[in-house]
C-alpha atoms as a PDB file:
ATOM      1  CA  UNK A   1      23.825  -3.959  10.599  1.00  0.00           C
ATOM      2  CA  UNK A   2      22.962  -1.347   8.565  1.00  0.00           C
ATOM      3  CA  UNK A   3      19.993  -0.253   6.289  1.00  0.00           C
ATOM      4  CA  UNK A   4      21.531  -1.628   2.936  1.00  0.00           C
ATOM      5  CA  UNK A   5      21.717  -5.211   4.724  1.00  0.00           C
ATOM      6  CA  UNK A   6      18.022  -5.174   6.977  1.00  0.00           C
ATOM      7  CA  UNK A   7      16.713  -4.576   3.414  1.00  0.00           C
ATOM      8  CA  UNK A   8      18.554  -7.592   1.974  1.00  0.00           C
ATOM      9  CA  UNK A   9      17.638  -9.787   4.738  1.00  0.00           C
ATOM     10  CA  UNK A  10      13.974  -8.594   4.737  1.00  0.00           C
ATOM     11  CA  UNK A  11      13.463  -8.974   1.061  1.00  0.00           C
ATOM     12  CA  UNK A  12      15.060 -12.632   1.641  1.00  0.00           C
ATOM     13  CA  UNK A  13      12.546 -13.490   4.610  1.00  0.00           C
ATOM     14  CA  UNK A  14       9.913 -12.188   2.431  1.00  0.00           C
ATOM     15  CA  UNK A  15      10.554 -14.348  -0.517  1.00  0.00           C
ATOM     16  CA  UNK A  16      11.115 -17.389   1.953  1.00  0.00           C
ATOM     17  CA  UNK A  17       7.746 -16.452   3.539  1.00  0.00           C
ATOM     18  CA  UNK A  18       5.828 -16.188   0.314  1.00  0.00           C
ATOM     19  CA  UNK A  19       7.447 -19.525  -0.581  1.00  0.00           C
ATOM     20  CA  UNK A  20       6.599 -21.312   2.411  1.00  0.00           C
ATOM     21  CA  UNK A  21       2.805 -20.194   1.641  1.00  0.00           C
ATOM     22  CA  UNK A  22       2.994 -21.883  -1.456  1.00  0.00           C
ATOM     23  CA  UNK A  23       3.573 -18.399  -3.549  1.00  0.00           C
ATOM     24  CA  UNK A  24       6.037 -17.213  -6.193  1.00  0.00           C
ATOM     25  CA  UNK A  25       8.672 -14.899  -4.520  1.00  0.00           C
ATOM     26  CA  UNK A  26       7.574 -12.190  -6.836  1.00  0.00           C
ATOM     27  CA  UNK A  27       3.961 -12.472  -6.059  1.00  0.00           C
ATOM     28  CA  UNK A  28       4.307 -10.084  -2.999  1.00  0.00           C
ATOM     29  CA  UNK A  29       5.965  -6.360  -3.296  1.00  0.00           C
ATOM     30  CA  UNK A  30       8.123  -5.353  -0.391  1.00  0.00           C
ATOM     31  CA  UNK A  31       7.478  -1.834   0.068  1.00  0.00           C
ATOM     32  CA  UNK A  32       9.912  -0.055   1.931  1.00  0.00           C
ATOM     33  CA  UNK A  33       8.491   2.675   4.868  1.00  0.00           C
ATOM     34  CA  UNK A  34      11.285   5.530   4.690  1.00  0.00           C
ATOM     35  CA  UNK A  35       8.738   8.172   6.489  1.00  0.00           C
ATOM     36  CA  UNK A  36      11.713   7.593   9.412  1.00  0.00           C
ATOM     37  CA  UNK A  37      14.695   8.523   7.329  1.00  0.00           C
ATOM     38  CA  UNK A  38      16.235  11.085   5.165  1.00  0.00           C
ATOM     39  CA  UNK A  39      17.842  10.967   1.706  1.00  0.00           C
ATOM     40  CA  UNK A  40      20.904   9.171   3.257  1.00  0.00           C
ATOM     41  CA  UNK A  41      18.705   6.440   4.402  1.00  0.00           C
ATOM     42  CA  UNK A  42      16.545   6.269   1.234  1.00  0.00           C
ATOM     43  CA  UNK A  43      20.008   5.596  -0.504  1.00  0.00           C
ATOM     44  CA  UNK A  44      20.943   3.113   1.316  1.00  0.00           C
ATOM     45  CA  UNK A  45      17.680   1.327   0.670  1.00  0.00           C
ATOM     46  CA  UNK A  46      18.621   1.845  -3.001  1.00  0.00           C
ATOM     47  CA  UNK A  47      22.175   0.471  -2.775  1.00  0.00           C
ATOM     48  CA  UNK A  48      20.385  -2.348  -1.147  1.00  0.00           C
ATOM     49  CA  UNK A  49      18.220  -2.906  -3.983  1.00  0.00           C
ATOM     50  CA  UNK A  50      14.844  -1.578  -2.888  1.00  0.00           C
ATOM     51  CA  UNK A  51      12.980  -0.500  -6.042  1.00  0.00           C
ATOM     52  CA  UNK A  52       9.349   0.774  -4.217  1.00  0.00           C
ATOM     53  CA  UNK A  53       8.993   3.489  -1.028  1.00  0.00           C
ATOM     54  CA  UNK A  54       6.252   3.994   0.955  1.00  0.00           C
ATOM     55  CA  UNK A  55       5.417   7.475   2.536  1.00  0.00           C
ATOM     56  CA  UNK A  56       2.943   8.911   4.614  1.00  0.00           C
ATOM     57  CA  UNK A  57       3.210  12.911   4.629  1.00  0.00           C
ATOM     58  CA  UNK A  58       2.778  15.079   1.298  1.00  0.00           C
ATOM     59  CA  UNK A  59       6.063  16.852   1.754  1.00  0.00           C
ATOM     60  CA  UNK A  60       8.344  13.895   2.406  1.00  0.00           C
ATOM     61  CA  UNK A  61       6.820  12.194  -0.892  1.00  0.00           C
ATOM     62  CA  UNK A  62       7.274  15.529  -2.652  1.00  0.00           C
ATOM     63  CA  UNK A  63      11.346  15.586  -1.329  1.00  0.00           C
ATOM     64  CA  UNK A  64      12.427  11.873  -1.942  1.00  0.00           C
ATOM     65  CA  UNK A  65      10.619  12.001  -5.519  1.00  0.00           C
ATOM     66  CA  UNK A  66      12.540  15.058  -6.430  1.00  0.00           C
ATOM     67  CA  UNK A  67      15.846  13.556  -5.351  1.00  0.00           C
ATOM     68  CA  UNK A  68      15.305   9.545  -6.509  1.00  0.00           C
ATOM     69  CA  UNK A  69      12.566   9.766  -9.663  1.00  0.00           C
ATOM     70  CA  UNK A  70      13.653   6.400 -10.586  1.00  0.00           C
ATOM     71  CA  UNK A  71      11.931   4.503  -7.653  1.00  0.00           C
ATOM     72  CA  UNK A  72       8.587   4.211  -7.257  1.00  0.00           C
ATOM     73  CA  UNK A  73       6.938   5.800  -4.166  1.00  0.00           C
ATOM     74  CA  UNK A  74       3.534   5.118  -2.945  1.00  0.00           C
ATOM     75  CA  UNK A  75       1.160   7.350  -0.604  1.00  0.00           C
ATOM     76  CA  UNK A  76       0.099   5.519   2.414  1.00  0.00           C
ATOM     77  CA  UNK A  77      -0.936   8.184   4.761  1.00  0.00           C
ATOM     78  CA  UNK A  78      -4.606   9.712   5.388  1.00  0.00           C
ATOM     79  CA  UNK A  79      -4.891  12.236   2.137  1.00  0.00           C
ATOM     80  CA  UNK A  80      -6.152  15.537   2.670  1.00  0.00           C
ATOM     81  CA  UNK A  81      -8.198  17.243   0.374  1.00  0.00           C
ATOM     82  CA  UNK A  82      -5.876  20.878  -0.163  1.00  0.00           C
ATOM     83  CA  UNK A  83      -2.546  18.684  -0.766  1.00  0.00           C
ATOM     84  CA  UNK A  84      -3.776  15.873  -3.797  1.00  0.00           C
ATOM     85  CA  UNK A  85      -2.018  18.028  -6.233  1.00  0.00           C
ATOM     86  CA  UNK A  86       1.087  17.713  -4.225  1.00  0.00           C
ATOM     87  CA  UNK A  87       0.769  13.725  -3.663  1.00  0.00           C
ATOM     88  CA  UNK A  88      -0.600  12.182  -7.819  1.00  0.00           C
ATOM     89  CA  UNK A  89       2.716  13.866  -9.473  1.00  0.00           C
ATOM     90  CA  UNK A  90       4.724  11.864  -7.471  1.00  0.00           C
ATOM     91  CA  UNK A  91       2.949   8.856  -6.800  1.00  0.00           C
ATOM     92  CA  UNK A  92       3.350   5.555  -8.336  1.00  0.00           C
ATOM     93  CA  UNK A  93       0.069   4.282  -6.066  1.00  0.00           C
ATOM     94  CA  UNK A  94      -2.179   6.110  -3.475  1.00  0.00           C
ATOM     95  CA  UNK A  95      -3.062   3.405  -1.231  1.00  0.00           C
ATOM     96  CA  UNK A  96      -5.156   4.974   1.254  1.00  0.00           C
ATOM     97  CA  UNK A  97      -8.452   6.297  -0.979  1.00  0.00           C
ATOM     98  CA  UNK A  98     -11.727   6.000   0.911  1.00  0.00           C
ATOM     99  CA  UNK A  99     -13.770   9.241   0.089  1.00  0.00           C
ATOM    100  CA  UNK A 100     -15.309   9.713  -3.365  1.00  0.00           C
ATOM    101  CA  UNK A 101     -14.780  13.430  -3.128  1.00  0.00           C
ATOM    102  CA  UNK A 102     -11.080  12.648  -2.501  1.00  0.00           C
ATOM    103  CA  UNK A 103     -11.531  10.046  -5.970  1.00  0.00           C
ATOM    104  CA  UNK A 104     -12.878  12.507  -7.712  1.00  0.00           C
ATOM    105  CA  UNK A 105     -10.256  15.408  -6.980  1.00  0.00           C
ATOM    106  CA  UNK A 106      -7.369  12.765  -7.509  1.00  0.00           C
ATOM    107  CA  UNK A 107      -8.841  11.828 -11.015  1.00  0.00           C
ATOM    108  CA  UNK A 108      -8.980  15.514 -12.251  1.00  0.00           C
ATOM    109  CA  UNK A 109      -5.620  15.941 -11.360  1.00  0.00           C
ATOM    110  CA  UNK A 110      -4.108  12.815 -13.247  1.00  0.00           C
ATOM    111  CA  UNK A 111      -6.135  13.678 -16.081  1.00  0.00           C
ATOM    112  CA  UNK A 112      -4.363  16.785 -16.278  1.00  0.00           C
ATOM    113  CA  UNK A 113      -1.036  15.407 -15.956  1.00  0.00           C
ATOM    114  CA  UNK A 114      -1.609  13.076 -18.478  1.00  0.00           C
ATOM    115  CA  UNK A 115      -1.226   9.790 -16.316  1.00  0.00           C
ATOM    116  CA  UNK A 116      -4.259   6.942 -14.825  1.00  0.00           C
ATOM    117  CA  UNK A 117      -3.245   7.577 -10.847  1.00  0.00           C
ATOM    118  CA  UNK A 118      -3.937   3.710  -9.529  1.00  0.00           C
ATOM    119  CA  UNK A 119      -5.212   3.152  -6.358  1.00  0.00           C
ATOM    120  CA  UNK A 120      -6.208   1.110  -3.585  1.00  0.00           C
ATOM    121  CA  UNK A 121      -9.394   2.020  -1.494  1.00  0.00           C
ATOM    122  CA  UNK A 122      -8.618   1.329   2.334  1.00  0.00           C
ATOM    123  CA  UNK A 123     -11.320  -1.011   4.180  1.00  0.00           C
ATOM    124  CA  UNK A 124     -11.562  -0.701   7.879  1.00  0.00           C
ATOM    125  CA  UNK A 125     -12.211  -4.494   8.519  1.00  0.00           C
ATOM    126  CA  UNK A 126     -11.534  -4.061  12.387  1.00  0.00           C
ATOM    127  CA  UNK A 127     -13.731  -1.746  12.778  1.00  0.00           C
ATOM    128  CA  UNK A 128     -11.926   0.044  15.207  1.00  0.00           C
ATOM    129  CA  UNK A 129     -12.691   3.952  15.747  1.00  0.00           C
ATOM    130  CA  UNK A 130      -8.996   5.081  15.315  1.00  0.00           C
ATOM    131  CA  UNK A 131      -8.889   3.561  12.132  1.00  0.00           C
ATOM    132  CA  UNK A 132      -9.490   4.802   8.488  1.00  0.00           C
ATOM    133  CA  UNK A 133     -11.691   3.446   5.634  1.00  0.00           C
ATOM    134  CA  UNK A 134     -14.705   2.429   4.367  1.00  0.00           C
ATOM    135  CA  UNK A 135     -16.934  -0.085   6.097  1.00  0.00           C
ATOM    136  CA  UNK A 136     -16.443  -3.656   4.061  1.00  0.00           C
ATOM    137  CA  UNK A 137     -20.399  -3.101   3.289  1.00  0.00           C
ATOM    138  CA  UNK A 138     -19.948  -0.522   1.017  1.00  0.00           C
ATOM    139  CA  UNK A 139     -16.430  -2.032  -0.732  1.00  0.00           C
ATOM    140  CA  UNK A 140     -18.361  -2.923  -3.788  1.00  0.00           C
ATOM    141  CA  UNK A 141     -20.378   0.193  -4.435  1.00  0.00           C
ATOM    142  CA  UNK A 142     -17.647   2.170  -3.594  1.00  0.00           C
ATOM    143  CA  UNK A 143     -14.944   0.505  -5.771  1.00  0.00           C
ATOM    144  CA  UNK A 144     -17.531   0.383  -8.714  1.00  0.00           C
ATOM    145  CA  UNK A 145     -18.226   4.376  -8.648  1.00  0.00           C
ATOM    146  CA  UNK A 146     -14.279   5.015  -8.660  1.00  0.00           C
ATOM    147  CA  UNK A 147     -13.804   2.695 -11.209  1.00  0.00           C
ATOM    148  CA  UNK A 148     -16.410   5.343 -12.980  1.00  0.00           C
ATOM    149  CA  UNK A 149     -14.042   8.100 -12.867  1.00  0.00           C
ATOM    150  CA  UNK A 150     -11.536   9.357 -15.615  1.00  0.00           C
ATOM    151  CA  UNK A 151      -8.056   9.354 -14.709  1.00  0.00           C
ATOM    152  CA  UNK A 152      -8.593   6.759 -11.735  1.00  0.00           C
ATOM    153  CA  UNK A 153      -7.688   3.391 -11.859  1.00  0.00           C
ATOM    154  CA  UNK A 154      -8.576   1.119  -8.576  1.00  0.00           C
ATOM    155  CA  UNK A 155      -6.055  -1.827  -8.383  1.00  0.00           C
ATOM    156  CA  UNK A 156      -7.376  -3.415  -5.202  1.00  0.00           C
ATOM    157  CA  UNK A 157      -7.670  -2.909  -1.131  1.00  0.00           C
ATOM    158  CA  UNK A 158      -5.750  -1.990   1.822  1.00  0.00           C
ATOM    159  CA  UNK A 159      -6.184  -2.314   5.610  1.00  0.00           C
ATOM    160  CA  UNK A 160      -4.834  -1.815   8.763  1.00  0.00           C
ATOM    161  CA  UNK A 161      -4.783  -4.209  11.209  1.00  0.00           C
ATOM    162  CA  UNK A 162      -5.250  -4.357  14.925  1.00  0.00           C
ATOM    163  CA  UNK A 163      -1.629  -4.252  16.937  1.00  0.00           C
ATOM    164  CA  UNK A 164      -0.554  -6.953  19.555  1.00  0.00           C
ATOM    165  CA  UNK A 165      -2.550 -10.218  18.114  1.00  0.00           C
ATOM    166  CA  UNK A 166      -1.315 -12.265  15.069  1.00  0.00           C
ATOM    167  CA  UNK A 167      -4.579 -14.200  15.560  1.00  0.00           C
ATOM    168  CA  UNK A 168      -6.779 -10.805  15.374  1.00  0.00           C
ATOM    169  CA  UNK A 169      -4.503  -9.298  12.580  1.00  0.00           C
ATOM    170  CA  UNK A 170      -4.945 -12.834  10.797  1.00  0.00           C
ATOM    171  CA  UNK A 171      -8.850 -12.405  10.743  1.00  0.00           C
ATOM    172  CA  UNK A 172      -8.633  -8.698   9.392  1.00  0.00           C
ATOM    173  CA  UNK A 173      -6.152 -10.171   6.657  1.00  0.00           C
ATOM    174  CA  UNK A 174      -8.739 -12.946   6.060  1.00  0.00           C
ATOM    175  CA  UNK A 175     -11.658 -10.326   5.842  1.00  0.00           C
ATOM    176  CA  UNK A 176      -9.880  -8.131   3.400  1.00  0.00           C
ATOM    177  CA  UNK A 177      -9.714 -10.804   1.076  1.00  0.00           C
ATOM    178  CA  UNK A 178     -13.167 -11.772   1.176  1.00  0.00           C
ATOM    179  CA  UNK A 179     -14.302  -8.786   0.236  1.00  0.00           C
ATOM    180  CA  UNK A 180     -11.759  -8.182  -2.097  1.00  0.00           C
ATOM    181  CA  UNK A 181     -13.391 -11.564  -3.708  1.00  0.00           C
ATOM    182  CA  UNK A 182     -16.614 -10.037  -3.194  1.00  0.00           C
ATOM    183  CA  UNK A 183     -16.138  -6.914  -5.127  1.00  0.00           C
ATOM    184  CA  UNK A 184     -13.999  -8.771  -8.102  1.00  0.00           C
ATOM    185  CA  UNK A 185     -16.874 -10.717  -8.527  1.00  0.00           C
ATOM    186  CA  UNK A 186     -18.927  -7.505  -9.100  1.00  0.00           C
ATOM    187  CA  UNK A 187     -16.472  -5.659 -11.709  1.00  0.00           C
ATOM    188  CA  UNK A 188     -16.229  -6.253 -15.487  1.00  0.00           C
ATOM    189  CA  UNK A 189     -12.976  -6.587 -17.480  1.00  0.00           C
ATOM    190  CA  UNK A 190     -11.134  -3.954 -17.396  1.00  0.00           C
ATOM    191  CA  UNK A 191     -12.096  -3.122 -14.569  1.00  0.00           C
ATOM    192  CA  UNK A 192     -11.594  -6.866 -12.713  1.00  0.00           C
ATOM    193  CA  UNK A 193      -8.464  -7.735 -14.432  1.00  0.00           C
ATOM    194  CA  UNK A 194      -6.746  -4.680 -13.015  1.00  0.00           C
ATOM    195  CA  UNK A 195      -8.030  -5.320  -9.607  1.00  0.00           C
ATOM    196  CA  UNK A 196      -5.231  -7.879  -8.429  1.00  0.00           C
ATOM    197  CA  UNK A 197      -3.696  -5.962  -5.391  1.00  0.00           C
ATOM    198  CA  UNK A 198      -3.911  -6.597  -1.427  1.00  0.00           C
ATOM    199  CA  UNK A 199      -1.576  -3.708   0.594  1.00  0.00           C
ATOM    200  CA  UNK A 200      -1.708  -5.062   3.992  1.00  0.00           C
ATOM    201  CA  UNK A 201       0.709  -6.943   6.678  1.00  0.00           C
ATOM    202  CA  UNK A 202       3.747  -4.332   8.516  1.00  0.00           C
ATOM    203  CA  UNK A 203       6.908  -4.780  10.190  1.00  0.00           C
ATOM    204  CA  UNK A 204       4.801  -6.445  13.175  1.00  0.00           C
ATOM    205  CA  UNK A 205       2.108  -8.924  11.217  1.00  0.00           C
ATOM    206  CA  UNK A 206       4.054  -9.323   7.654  1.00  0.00           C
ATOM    207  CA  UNK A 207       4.378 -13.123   7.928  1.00  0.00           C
ATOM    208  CA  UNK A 208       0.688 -13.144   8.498  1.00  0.00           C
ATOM    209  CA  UNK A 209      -0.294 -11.161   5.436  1.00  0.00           C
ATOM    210  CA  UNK A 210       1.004 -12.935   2.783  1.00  0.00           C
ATOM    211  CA  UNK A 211      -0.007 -16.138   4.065  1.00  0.00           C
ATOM    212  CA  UNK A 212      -3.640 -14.464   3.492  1.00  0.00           C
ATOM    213  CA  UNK A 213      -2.781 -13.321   0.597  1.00  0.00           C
ATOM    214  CA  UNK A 214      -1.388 -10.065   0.503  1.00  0.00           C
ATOM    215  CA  UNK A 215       0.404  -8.762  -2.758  1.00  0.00           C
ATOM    216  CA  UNK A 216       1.985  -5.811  -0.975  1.00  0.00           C
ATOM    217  CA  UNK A 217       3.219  -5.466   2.264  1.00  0.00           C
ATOM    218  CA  UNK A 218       4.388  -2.225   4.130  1.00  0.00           C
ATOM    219  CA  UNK A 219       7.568  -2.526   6.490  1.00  0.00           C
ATOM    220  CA  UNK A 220       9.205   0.487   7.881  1.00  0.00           C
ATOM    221  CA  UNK A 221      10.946  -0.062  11.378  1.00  0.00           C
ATOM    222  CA  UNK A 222      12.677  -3.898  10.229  1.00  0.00           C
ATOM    223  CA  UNK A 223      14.090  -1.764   7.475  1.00  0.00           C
ATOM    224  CA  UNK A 224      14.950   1.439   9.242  1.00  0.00           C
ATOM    225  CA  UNK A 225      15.557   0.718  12.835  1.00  0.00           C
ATOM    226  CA  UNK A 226      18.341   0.326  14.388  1.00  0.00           C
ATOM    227  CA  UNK A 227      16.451  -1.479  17.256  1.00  0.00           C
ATOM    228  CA  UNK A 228      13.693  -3.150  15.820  1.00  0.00           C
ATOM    229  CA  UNK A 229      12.262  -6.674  17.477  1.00  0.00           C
ATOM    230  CA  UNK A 230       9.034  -7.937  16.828  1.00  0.00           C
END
């Protein structure tokens, strides 16, 4: 089976999934993980229908934006400082914002491109050392001085969660929401309308995610992997 097909059969599974949870089959984004793959593999996505990318490396976004500008592709890897005039001309979303120096820089930049860069500030609800992101104590003053800045538009939260346990991945799913809840509650239109998005849930814990709600969920190796099992 090749790439066009795993797509078809994962956006199908998804839309079953998000059904079986009592949600509208558009109510969660698959977002393809092509940090794997080339340009051959990015076009077979396409000629399966996938419409949104994920990558996690400045350069790779930079390549497959050049060559397919008519798909959306979001940032998902840890930004660094020197390369966020690289990553906001190509990206539709930056999902992995959890430094207000980082906010700041990425603002300046859209401004002077002309375009509102949205984003989604990454929580580390684990708590786990390896992981990225802010602690969920500081979600709401955090999201309320981005939402501050010009050129910066926060559209909701992402995590990580922990590998090998549905059960511990469930509770970090669970957590993300609350505070997501938490921090809505805080905001004032605009600024709470626009805040609808959840990124979490990958090729491993999907199922998991949108049955806590995510709106976005980020799977790479069921798409691109020859091999894949879960």
């Amino acid at each position: 089976m090749g790439i066009e097909q795993r797509y078809r059969d994962m956006r199908q599974e998804v839309a079953e999934t998000a059904a079986a949870c009592g949600r509208a089959a558009g109510d969660v984004a698959l977002i393809a993980v092509s940090k794997t793959v080339g340009l051959e593999g990015v076009q077979e996505a396409i000629e399966g229908g996938c419409t949104v990318f994920g990558e996690n490396r400045p350069d790779q976004i930079m390549e497959k934006y050049a060559a397919f500008p008519e798909v959306q592709w979001h940032f998902i890897g840890n930004i660094q400082s020197r390369r966020i005039r690289d990553i906001v001309p190509c990206a539709t979303m930056i999902h992995s914002l959890n430094h207000l120096d980082h906010a700041e820089k990425i603002g300046r930049v859209a401004e002077g491109l002309g375009k509102v860069q949205d984003v989604l500030v990454e929580v580390n609800v684990s708590g786990e050392e390896s992981k990225s992101g802010i602690a969920p104590a500081d979600a709401v003053e955090f999201v309320q001085r981005c939402c501050s800045i010009e050129g910066l538009r926060v559209r909701g939260l992402m995590t990580m969660a922990p590998q090998g346990s549905r059960e511990a991945a469930r509770q970090t799913f669970r957590g993300l929401a609350r505070v997501a809840d938490e921090v809505r509650a805080q905001l004032t239109p605009p600024e709470a309308v626009a805040f609808d998005q959840l990124s979490m849930g990958m090729s491993e814990d999907w199922p998991v995610a949108i049955a806590e709600g995510a709106t976005m969920v980020r799977i790479g190796r069921a798409i691109f992997s020859d091999n894949f099992t879960e």
